[in-house]
Structure formats: C-alpha cells, structure tokens
Protein backbone atom coordinates (compact mmCIF):
# COMPACT_ATOMS: atom_id res chain seq x y z
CA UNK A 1 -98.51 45.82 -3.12
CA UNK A 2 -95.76 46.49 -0.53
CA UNK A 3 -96.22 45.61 2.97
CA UNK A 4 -95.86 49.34 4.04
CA UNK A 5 -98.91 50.13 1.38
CA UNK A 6 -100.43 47.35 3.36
CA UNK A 7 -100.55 48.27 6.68
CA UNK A 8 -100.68 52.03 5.40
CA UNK A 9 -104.23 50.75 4.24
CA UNK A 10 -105.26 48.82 6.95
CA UNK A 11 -104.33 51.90 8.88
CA UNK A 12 -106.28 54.14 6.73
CA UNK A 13 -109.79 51.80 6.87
CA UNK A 14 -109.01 51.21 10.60
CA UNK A 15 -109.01 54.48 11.49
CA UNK A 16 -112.21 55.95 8.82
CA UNK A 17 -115.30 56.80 11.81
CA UNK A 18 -118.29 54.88 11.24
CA UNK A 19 -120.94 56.89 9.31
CA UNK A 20 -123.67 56.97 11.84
CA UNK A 21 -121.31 59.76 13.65
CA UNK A 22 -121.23 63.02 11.57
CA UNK A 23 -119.16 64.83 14.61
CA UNK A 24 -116.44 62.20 13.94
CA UNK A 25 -116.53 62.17 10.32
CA UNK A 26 -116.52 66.22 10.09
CA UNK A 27 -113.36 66.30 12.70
CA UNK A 28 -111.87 63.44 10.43
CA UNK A 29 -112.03 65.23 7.07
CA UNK A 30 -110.89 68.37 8.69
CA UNK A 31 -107.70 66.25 11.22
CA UNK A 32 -106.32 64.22 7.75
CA UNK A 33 -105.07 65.16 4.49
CA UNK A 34 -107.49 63.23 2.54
CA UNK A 35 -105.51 63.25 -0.60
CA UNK A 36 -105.01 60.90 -4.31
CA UNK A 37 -104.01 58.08 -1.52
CA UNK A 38 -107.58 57.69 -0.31
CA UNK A 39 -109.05 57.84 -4.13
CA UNK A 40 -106.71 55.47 -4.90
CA UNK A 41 -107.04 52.80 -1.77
CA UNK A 42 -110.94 53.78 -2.88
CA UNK A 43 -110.49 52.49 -6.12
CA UNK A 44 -108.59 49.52 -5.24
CA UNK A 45 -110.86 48.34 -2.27
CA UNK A 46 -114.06 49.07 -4.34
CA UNK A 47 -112.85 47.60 -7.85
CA UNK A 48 -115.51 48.68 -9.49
CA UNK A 49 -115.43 50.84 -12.99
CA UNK A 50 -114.41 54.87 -13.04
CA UNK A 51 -117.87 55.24 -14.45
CA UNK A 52 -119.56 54.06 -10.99
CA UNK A 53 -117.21 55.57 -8.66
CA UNK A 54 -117.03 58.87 -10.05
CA UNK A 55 -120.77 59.09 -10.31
CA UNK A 56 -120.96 58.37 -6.30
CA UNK A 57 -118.67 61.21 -6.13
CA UNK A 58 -120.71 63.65 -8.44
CA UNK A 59 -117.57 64.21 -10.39
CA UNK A 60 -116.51 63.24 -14.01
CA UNK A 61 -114.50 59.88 -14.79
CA UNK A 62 -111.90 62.03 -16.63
CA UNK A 63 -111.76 64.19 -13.24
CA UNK A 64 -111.94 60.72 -10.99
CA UNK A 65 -108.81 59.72 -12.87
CA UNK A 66 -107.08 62.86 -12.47
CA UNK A 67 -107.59 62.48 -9.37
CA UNK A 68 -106.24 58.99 -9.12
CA UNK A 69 -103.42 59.96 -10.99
CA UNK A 70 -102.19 63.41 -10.01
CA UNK A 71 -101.90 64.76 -6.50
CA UNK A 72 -104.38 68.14 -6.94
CA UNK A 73 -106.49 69.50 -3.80
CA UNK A 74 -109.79 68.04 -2.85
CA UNK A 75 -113.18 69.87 -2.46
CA UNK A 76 -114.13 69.16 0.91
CA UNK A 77 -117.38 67.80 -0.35
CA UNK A 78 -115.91 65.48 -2.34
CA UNK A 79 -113.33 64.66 0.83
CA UNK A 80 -115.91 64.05 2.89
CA UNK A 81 -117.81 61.80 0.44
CA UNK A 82 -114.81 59.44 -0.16
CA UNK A 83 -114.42 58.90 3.67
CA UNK A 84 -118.38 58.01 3.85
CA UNK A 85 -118.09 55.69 1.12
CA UNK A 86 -114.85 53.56 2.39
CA UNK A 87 -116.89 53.67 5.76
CA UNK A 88 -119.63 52.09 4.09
CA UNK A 89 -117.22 49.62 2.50
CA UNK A 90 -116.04 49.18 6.19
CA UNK A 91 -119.21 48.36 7.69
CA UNK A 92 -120.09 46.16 4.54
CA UNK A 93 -117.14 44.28 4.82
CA UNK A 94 -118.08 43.95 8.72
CA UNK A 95 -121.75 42.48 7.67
CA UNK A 96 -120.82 40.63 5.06
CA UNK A 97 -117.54 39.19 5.79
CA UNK A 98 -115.94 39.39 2.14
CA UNK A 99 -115.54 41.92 -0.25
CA UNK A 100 -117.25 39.62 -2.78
CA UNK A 101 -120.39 39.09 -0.77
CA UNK A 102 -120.80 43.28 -0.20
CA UNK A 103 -120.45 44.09 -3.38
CA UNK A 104 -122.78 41.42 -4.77
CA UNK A 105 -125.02 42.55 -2.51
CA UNK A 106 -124.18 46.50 -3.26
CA UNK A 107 -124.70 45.26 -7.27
CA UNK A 108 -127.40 43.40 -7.16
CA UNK A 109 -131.01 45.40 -8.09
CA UNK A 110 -133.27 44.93 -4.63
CA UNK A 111 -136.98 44.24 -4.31
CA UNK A 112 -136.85 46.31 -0.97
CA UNK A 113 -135.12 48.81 -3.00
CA UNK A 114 -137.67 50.07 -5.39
CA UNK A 115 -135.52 47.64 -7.40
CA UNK A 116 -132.76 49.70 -7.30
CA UNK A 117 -129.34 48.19 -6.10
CA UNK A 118 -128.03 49.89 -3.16
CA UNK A 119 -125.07 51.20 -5.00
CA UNK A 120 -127.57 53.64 -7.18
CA UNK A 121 -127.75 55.75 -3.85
CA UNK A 122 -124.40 56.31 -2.93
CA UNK A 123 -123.68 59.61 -4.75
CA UNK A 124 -125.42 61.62 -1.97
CA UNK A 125 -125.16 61.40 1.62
CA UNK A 126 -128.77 60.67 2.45
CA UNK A 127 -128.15 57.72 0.37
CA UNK A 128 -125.08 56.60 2.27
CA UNK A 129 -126.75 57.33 5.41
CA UNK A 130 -130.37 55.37 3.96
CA UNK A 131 -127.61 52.08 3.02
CA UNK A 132 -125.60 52.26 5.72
CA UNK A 133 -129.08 51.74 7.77
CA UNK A 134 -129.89 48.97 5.46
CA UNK A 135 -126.41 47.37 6.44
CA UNK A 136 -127.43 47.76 10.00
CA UNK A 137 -131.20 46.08 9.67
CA UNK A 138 -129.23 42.87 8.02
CA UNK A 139 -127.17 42.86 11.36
CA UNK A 140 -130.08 42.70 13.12
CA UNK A 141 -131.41 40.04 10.73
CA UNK A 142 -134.06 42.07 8.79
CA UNK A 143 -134.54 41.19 5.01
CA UNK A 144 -132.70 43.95 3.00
C-alpha cells in the first residue's frame, strides 16, 4: 500500500466519531463523501469474507463487491452503517490493542451473548450500539 493510502487511512479512522454520539455521526455522513474508498479501507481493515460484511450491511455480496469495485452512489443508510462499523473497529482496536485480538473476540460465539458472537449483531444499529456497549463494559473490566 502506498504511504499516501496510508496516512489517507489513518486519516479516515482518525477522523470516524465514536458511535456513542449520533449528532456527530449524522453531521459526519452528511460533511464527507463516504464513497468505494471507505468500503474498501472497510474491507481491508476488517478482512473478513464478502459474505459477513455484506450481511452487516443488509446488502448482497454481489452488490458489496460492486461496491468495492465500482465508484456508484451510496444509500445513506448504508453510508451511515459503514461509518458505525469502522467506529466499532476503532473502539475495538482501542480495547483490544490488535486487530487480531478484536476480531477473535468479534468471532468467537459468547456465553454472555446468548452464544452468539458479537459480530451476528452488527447488521443493525441497535446491534452496533448493544456491542459497542459491550466494548465499553470490558474497559471497565466487566466479563463480556
């Protein structure tokens, strides 16, 4: 990756609000063009398969990799839910200090969960918001 991709993505994760403000998030989907560059640095931070991502964005994987792959216009639902998810990631990485560690932790099927994992709530905003909290318990040292 080029070191202007690099910073461009630092940028990009440095400047995403943190989920538990709504006023910020709304004013940041509306102030940037959240375009194929944020599905993309989504896709790259995250690593995961199509299949997972696109169903967190209530989209199909052969839309998802349109999207990856073309530049086409947003629906500002799904805008909005691609800035909530790389703010979880942001936060995650923040509690967990790799990207390993979150996502083993986002993977992984939880007792406290219903023995879901926490990424089986992600395609909804409630279920951002509800992990998000969960993130925030462990930094306060609760069992999650």
């Amino acid at each position: 990756m080029a070191i202007l991709e690099l910073k461009r993505n630092k940028k990009l994760i440095d400047d995403i609000p943190e989920m538990g403000n709504f006023t910020d998030i709304y004013f940041y989907v509306n102030h940037y063009d959240i375009d194929q560059s944020y599905i993309q640095f989504l896709d790259e931070l995250s690593g995961l398969k199509d299949e997972i991502i696109s169903k967190w964005l209530n989209i199909t994987t052969r839309t998802y990799r349109t999207y990856k792959t073309k530049d086409v216009s947003l629906k500002d639902n799904t805008k909005e839910h691609i800035v909530l998810i790389l703010s979880l990631y942001k936060h995650g990485l923040d509690v967990f200090n790799t990207k390993e560690e979150f996502e083993l932790w986002l993977t992984t099927p939880n007792f406290l969960l219903d023995s879901k994992a926490p990424m089986d709530f992600l395609d909804t905003v409630s279920g951002l918001k509800f992990i998000d909290n969960r993130l925030t318990a462990i930094e306060f040292g609760e069992n999650v």
